[in-house]
C-alpha atoms as a PDB file:
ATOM      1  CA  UNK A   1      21.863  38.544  -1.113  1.00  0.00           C
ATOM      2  CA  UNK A   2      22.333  40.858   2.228  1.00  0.00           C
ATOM      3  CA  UNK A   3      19.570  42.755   1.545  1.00  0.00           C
ATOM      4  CA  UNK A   4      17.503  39.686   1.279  1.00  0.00           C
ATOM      5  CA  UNK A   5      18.843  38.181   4.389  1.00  0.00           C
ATOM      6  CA  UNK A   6      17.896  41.894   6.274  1.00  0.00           C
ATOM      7  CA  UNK A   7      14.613  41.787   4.523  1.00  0.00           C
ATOM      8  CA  UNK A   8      14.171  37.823   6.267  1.00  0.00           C
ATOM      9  CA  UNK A   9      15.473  38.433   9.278  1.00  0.00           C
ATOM     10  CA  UNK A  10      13.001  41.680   9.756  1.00  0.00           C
ATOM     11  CA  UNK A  11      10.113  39.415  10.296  1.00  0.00           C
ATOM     12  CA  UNK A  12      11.561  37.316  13.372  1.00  0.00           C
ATOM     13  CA  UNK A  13      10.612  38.700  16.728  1.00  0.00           C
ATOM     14  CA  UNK A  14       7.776  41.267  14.990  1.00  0.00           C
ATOM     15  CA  UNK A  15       6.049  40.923  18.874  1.00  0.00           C
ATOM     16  CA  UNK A  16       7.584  42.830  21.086  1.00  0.00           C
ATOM     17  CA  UNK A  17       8.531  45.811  18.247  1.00  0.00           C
ATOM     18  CA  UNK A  18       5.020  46.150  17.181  1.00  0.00           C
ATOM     19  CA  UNK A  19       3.758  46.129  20.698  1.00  0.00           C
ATOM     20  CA  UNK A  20       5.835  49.692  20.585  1.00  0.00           C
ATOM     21  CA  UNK A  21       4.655  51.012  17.849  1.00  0.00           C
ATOM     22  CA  UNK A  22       0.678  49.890  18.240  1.00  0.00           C
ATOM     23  CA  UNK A  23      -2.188  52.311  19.005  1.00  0.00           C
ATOM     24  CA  UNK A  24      -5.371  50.771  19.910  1.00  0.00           C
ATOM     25  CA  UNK A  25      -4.539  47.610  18.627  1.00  0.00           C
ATOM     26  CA  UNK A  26      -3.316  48.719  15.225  1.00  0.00           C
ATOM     27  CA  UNK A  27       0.067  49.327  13.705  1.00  0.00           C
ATOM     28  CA  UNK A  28      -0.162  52.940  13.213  1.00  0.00           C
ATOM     29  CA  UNK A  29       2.838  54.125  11.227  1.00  0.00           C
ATOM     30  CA  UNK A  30       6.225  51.887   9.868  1.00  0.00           C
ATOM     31  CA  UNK A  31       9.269  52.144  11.906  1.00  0.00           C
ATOM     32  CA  UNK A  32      10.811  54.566   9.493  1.00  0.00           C
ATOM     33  CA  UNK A  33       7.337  57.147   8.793  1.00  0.00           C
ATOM     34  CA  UNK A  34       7.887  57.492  13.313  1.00  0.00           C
ATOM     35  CA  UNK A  35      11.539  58.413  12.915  1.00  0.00           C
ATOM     36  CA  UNK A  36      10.898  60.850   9.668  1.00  0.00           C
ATOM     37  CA  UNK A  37       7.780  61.932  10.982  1.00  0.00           C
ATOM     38  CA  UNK A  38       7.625  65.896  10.014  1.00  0.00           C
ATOM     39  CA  UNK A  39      10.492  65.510   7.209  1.00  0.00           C
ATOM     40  CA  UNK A  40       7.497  66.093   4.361  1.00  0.00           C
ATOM     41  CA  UNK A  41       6.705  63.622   1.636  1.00  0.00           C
ATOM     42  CA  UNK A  42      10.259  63.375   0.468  1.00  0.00           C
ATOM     43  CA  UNK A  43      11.625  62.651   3.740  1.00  0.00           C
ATOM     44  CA  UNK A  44      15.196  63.504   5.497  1.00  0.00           C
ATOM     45  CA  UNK A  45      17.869  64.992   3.303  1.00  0.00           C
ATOM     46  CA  UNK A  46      20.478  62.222   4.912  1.00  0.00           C
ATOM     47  CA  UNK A  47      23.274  64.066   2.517  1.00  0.00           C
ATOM     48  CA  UNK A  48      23.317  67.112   4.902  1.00  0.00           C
ATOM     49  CA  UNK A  49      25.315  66.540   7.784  1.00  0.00           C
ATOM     50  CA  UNK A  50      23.190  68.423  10.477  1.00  0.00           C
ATOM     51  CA  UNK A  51      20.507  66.161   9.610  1.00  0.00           C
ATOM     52  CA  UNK A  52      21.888  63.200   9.556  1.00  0.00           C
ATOM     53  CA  UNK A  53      23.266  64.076  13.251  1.00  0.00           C
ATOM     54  CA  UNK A  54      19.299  64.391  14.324  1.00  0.00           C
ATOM     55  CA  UNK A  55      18.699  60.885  12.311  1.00  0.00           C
ATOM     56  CA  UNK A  56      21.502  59.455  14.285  1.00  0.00           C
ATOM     57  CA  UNK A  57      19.883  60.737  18.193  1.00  0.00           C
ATOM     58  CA  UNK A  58      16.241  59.667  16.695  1.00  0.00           C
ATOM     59  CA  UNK A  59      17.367  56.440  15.640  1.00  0.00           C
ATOM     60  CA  UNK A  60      19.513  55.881  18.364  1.00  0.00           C
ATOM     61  CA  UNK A  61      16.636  56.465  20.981  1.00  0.00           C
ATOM     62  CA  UNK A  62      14.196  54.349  18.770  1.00  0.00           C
ATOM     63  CA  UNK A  63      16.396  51.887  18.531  1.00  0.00           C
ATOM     64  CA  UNK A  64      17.203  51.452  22.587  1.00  0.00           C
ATOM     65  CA  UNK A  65      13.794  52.180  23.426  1.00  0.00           C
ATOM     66  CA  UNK A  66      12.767  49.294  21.374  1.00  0.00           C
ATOM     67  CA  UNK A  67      15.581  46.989  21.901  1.00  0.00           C
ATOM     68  CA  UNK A  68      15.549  47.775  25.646  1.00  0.00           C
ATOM     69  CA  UNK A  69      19.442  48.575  24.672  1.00  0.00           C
ATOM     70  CA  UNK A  70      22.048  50.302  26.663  1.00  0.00           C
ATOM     71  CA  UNK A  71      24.729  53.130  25.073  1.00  0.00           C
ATOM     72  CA  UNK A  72      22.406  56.188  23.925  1.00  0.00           C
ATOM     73  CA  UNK A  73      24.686  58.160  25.891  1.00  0.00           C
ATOM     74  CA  UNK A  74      27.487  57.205  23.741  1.00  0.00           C
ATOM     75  CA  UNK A  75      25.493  57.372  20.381  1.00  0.00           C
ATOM     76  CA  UNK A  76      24.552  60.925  20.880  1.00  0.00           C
ATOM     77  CA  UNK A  77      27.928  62.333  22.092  1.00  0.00           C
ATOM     78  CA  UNK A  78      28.888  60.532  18.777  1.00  0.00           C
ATOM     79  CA  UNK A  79      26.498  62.078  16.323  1.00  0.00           C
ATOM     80  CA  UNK A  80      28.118  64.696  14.358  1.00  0.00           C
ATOM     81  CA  UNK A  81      31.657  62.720  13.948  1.00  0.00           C
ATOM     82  CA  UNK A  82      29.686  60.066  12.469  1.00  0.00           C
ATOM     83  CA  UNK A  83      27.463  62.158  10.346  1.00  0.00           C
ATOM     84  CA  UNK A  84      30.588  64.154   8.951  1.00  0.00           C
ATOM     85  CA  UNK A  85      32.147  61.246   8.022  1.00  0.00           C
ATOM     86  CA  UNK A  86      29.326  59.903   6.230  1.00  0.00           C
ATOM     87  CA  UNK A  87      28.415  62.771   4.655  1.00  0.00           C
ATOM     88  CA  UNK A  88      31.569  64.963   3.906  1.00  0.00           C
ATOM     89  CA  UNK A  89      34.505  62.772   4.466  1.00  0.00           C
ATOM     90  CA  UNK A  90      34.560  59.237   3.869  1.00  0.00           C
ATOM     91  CA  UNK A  91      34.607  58.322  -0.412  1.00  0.00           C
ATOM     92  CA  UNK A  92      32.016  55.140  -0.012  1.00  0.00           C
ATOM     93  CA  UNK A  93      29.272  53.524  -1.962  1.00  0.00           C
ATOM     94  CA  UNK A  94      26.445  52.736  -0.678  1.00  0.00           C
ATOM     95  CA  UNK A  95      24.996  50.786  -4.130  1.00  0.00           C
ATOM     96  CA  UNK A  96      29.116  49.141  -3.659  1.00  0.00           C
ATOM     97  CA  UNK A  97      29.612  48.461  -0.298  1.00  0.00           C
ATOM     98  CA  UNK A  98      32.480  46.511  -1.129  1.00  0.00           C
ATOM     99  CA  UNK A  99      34.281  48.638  -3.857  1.00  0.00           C
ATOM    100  CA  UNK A 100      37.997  48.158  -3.048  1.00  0.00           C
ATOM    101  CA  UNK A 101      38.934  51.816  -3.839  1.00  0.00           C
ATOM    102  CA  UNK A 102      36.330  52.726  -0.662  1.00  0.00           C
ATOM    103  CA  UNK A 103      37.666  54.423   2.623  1.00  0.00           C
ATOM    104  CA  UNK A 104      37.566  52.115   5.747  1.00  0.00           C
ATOM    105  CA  UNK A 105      35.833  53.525   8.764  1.00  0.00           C
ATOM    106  CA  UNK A 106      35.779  51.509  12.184  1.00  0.00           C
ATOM    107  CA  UNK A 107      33.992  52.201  14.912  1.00  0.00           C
ATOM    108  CA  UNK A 108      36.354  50.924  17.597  1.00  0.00           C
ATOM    109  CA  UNK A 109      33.870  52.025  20.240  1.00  0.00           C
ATOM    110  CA  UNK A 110      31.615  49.559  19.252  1.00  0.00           C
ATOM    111  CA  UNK A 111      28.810  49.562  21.694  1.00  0.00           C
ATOM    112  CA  UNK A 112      27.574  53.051  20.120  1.00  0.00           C
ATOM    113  CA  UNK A 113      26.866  50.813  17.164  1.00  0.00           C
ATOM    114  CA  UNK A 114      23.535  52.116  16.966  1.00  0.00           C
ATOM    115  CA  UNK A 115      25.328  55.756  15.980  1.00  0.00           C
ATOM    116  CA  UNK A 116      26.598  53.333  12.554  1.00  0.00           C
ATOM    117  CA  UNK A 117      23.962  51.612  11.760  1.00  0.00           C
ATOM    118  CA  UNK A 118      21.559  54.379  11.642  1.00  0.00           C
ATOM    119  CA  UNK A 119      24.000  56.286   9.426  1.00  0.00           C
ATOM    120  CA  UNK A 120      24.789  53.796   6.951  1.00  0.00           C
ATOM    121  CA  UNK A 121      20.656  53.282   6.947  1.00  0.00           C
ATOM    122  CA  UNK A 122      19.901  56.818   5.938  1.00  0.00           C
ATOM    123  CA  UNK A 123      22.788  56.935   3.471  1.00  0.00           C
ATOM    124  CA  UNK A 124      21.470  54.517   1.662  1.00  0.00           C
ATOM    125  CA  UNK A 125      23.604  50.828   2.484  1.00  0.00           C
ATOM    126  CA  UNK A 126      20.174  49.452   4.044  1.00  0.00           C
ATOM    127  CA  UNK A 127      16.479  49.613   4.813  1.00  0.00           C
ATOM    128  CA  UNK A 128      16.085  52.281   7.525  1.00  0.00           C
ATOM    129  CA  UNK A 129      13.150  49.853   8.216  1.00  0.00           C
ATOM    130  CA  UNK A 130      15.889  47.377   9.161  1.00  0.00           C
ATOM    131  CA  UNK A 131      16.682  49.512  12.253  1.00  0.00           C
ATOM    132  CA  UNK A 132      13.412  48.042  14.007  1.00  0.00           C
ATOM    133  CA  UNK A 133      15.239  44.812  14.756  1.00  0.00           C
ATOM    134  CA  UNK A 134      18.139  46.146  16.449  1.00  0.00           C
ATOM    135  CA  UNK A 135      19.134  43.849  19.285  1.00  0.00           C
ATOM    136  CA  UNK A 136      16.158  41.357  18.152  1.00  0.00           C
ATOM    137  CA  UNK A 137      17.269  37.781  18.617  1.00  0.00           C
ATOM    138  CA  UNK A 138      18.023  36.758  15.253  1.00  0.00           C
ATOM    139  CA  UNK A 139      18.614  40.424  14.111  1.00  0.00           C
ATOM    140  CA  UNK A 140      22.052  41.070  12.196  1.00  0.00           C
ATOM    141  CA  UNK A 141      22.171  44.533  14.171  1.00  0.00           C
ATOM    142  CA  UNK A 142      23.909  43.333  17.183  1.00  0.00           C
ATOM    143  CA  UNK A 143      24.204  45.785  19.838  1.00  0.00           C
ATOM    144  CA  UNK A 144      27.601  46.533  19.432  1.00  0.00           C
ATOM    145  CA  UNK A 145      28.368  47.055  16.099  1.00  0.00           C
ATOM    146  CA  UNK A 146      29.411  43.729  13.714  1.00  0.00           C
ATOM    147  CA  UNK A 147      30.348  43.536  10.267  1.00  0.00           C
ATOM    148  CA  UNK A 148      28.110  40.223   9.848  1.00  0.00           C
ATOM    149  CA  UNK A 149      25.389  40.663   6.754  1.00  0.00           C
ATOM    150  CA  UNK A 150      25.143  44.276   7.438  1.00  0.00           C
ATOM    151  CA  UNK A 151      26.487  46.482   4.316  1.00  0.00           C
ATOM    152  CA  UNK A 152      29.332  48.831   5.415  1.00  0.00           C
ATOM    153  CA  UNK A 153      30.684  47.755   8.109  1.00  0.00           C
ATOM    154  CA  UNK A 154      34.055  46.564   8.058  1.00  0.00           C
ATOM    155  CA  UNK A 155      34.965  44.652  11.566  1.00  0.00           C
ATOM    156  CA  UNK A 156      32.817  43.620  14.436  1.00  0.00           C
ATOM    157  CA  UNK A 157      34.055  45.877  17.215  1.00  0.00           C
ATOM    158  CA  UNK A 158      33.049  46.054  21.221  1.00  0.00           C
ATOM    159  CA  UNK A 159      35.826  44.429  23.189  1.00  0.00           C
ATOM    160  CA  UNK A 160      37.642  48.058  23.617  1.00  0.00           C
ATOM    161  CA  UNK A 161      41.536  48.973  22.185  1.00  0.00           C
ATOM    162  CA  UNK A 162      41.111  46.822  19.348  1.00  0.00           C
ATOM    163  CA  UNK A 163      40.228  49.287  16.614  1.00  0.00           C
ATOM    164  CA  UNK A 164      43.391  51.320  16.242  1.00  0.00           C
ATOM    165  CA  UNK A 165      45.572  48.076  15.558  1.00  0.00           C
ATOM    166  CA  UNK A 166      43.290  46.882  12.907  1.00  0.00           C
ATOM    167  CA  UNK A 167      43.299  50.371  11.391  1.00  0.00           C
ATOM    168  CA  UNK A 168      47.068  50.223  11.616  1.00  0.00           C
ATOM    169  CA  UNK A 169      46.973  47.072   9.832  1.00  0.00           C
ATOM    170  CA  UNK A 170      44.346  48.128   6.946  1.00  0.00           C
ATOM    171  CA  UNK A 171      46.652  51.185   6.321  1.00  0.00           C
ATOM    172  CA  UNK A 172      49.841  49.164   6.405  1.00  0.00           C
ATOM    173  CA  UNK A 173      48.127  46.694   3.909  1.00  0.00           C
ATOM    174  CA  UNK A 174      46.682  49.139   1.593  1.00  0.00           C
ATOM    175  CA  UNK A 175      50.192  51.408   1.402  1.00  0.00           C
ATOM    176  CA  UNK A 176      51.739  47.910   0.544  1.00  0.00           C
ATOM    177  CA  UNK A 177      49.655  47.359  -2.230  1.00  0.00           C
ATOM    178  CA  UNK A 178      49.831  51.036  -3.772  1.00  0.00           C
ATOM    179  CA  UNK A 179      45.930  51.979  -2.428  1.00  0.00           C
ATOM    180  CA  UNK A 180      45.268  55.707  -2.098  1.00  0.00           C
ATOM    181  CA  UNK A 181      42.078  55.040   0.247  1.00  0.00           C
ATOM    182  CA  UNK A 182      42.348  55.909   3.535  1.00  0.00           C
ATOM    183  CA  UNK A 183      41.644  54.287   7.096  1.00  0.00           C
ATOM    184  CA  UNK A 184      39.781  56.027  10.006  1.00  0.00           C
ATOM    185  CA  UNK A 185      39.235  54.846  13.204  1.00  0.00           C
ATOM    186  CA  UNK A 186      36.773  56.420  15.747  1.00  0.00           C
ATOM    187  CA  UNK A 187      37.678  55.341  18.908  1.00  0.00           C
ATOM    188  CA  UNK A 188      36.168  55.971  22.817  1.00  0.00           C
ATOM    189  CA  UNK A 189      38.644  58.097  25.277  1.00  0.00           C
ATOM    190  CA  UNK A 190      37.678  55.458  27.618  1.00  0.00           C
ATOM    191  CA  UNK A 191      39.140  53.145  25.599  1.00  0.00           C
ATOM    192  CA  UNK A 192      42.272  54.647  25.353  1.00  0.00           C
ATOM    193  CA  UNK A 193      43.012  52.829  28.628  1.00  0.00           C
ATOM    194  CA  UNK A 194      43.624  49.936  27.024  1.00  0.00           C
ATOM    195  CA  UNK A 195      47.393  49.816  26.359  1.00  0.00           C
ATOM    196  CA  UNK A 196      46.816  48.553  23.008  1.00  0.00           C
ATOM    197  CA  UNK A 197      45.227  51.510  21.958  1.00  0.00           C
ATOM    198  CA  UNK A 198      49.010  52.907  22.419  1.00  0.00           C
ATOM    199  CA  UNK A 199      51.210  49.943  20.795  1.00  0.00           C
ATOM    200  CA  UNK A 200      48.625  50.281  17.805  1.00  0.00           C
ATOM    201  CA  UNK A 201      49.490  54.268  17.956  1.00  0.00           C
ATOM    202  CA  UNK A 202      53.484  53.444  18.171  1.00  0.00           C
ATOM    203  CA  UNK A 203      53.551  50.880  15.231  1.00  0.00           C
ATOM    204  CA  UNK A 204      51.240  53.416  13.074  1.00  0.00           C
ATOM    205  CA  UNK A 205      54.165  56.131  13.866  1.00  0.00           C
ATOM    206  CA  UNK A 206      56.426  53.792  13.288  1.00  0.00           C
ATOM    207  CA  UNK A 207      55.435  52.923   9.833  1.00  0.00           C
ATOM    208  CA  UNK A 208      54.577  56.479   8.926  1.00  0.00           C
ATOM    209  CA  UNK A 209      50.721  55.628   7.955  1.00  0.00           C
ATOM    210  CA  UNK A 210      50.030  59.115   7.036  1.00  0.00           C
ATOM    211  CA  UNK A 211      46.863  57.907   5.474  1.00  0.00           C
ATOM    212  CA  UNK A 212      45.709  56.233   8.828  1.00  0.00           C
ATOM    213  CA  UNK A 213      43.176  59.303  10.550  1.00  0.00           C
ATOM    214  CA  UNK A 214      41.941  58.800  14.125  1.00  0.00           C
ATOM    215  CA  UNK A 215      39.288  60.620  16.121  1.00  0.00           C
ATOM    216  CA  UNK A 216      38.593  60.208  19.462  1.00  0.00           C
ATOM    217  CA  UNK A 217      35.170  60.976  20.710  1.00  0.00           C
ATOM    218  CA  UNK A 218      36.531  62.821  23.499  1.00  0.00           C
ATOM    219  CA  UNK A 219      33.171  63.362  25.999  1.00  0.00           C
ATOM    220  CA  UNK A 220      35.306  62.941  29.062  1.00  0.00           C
ATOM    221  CA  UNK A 221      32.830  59.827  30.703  1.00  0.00           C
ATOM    222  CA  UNK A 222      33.230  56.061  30.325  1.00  0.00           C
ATOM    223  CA  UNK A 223      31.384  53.083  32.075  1.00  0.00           C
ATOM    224  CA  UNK A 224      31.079  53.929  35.927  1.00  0.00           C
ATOM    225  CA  UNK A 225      32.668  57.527  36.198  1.00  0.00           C
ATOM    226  CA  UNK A 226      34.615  60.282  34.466  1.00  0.00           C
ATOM    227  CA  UNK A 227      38.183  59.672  32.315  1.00  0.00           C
ATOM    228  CA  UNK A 228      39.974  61.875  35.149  1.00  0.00           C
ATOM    229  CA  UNK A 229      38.460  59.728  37.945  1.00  0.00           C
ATOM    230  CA  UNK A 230      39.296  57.004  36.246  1.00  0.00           C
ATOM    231  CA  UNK A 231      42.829  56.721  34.538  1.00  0.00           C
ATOM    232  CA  UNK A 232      43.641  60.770  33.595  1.00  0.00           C
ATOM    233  CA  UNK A 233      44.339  61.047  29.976  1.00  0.00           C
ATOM    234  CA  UNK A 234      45.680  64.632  30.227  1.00  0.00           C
ATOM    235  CA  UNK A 235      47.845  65.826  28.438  1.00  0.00           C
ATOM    236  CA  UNK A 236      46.142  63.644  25.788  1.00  0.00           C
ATOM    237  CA  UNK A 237      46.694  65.692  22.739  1.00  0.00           C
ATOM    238  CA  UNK A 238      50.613  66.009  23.558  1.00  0.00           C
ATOM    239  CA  UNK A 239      50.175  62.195  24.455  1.00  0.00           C
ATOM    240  CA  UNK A 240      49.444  62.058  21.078  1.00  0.00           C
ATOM    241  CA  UNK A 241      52.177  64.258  19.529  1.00  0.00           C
ATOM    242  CA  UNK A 242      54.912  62.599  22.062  1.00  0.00           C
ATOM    243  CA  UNK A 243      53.363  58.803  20.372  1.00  0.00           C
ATOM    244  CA  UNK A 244      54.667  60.643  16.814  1.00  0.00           C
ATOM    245  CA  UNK A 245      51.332  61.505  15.374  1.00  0.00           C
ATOM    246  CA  UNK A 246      49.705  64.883  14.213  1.00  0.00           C
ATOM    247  CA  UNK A 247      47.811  65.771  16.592  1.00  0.00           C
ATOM    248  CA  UNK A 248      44.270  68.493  16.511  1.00  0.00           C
ATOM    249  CA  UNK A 249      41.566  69.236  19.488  1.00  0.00           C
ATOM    250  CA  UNK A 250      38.093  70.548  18.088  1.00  0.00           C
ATOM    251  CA  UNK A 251      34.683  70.516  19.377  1.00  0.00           C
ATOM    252  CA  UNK A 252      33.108  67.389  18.809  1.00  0.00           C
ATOM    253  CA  UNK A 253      29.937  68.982  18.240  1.00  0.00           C
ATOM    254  CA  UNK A 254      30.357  71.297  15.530  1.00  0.00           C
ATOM    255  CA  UNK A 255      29.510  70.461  12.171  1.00  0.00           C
ATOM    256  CA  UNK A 256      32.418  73.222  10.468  1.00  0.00           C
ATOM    257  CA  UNK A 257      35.004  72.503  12.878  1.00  0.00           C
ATOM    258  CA  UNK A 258      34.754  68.553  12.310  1.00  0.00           C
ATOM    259  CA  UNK A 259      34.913  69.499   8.316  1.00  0.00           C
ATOM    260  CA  UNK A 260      38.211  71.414   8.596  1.00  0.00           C
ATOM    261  CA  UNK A 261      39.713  69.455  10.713  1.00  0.00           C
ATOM    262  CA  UNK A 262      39.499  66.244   8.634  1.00  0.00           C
ATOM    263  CA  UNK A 263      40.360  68.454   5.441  1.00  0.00           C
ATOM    264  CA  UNK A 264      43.804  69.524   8.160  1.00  0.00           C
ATOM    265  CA  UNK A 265      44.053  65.356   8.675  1.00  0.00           C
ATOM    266  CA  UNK A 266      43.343  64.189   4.883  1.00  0.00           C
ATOM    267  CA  UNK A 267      45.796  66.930   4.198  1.00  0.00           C
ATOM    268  CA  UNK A 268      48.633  65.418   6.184  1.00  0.00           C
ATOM    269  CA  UNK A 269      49.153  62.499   3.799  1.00  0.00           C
ATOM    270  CA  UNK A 270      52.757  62.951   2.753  1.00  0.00           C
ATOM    271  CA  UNK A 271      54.207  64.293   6.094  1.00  0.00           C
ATOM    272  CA  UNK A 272      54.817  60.568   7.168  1.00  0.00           C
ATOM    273  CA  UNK A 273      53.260  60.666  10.589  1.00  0.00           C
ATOM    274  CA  UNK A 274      49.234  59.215  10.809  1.00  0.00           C
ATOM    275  CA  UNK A 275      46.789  61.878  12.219  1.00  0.00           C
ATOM    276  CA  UNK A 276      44.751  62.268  14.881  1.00  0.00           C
ATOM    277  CA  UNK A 277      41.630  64.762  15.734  1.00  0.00           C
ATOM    278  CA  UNK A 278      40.303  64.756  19.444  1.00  0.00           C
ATOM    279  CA  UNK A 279      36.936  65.619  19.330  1.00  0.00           C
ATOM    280  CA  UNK A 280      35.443  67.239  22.536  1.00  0.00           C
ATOM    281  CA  UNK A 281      32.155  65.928  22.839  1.00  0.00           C
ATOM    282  CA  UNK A 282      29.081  65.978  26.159  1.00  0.00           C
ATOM    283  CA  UNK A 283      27.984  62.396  26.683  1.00  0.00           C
ATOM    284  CA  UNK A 284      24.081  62.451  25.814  1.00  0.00           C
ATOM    285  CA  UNK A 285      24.412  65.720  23.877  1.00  0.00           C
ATOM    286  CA  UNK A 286      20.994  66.965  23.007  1.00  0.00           C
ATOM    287  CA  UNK A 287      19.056  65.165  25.829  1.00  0.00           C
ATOM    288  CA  UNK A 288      19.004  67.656  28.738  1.00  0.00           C
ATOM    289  CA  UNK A 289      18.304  64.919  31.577  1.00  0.00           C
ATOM    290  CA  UNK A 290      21.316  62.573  29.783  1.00  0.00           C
ATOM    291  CA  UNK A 291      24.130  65.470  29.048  1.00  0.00           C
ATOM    292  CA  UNK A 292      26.914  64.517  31.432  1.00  0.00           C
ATOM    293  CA  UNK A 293      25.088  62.287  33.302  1.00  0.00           C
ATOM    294  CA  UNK A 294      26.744  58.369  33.606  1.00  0.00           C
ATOM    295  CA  UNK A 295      23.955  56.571  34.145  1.00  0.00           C
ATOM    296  CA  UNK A 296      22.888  56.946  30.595  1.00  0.00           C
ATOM    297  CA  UNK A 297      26.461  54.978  29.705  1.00  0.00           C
ATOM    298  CA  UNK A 298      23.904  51.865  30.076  1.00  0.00           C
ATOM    299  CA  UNK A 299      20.483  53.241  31.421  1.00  0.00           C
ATOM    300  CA  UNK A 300      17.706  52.121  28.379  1.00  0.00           C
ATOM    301  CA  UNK A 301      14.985  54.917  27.744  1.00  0.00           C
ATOM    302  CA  UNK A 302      11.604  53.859  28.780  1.00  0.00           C
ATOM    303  CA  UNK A 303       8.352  55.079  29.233  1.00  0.00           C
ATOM    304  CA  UNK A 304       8.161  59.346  30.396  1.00  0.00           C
ATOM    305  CA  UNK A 305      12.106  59.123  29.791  1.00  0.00           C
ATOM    306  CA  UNK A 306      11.650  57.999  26.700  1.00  0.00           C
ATOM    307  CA  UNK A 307       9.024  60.606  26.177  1.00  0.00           C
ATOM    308  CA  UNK A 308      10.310  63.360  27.675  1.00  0.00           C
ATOM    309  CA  UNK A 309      13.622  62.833  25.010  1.00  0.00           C
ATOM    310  CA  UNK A 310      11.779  62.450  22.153  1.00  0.00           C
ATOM    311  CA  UNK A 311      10.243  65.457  22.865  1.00  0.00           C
ATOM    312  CA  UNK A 312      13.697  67.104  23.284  1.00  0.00           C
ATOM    313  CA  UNK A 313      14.988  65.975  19.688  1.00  0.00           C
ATOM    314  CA  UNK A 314      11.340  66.959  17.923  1.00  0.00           C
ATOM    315  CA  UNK A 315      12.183  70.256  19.302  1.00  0.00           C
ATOM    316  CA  UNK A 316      15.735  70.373  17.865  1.00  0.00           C
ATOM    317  CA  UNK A 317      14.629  68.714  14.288  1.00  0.00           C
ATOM    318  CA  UNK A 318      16.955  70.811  11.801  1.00  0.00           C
END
């Protein structure tokens, strides 16, 4: 029944989509032969994780470009914690999205939604075809990330500091009813402004969800400026530790260190605190012009930017 709703709702607003992807007046390839383009006849192996970190930036620049969308900053600092999850962490179905024994993954930074949907695509939950509409009126792929008819997604998530609390919740819930699967939560470091973001991290202590993981994409940017212009979350990882939580700093961009260290979290169930893994990330990582730079926080790629990116990735295509 979802799939045929996606399979619908890929027909509205065709216009503007195909005017991308026409040459000479012709459609020239399918959404999904210009993002695989190069793979070979049996296209992307999604199941490695360095791969499915490219498919995430490709997607994610397709998918603004086309859209006109803002965030690719945020999707690509993003990329390998949601490709390690998807492909080395998280016990999910894609032919059972709903199979109660699955791990729950939210993306409480929401507007890198993109980052999600291109991951549960590739995996299998949906038509990587389906990624054409994102931000399409009438499109189920909202720009920031929602749970709506799209397969995998648990909550609808974009108003900041709300992610942690429903993770503390899920966990809570699923200790109550004798579940072993666990809850993760990737969250923003701008969002961990909000002060709910810190009453979820107290109660989650407090209840000793040692099943609950965290991981904050840690890429030291949000919105208009950095995180120590801003509201200084140093020292965030004995923030963390003073909040009662176990508490690890990696680099957010390393495929080996992400592994371990969720093997360090998944490993803490039974010390009765919940985990947390900040992951030091570069906002727009693989995108020279975008790397550290905040006007790609909402700044769509267009025309010789657009270009000029896409040439980037092609050159880094694993």
């Amino acid at each position: 029944m979802i799939h045929e709703r996606i399979s619908g709702m890929m027909n509205k607003d065709r216009n503007e989509t195909e005017k991308e992807m026409t040459r000479d007046g012709e459609i020239s390839e399918s959404y999904e032969q210009r993002v695989h383009r190069g793979f070979g006849p049996e296209g992307p192996d999604a199941r490695n994780p360095a791969v499915l970190a490219w498919l995430i930036r490709r997607n994610g620049l397709e998918m603004t470009h086309l859209s006109r969308g803002s965030h690719i900053g945020s999707v690509l600092s993003a990329a390998e914690i949601i490709a390690v999850l998807y492909t080395s962490v998280l016990r999910v179905d894609p032919a059972r999205p709903d199979w109660p024994e699955r791990d729950r993954m939210i993306l409480s930074k929401g507007h890198a939604g993109s980052a999600v949907y291109a991951a549960l695509a590739e995996t299998g939950f949906f038509p990587v075809e389906t990624l054409r509409t994102h931000y399409a009126n009438g499109s189920v792929l909202s720009g920031h990330v929602s749970h709506k008819g799209v397969p995998g997604v648990e909550v609808s998530t974009g108003s900041l500091g709300h992610g942690l609390g429903i993770g503390t919740g899920m966990a809570l819930g699923a200790r109550m009813d004798g579940a072993d699967w666990r809850t993760y939560v990737v969250l923003g470091d701008g969002e961990c402004d909000e002060g709910s973001v810190w009453e979820a991290a107290l109660q989650a202590a407090q209840f000793g969800l040692d099943r609950l993981i965290a991981v904050v994409d840690y890429n030291h940017m949000q919105s208009l400026g950095t995180v120590e212009e801003t509201l200084r979350l140093e020292p965030f990882e004995q923030k963390w530790h003073d909040f009662g939580w176990n508490a690890r700093s990696v680099d957010g961009h390393s495929i080996p260190a992400l592994q371990e260290a969720f093997e360090w979290a998944k490993g803490q169930a039974g010390s009765g605190k919940p985990s947390v893994i900040l992951a030091h990330t570069v906002k727009g990582k693989g995108v020279s012009f975008m790397e550290n730079n905040i006007l790609w926080h909402y700044r769509t790629p267009q025309g010789e930017e657009y270009e000029a990116a896409l040439k980037e990735l092609e050159e880094q295509r694993p």
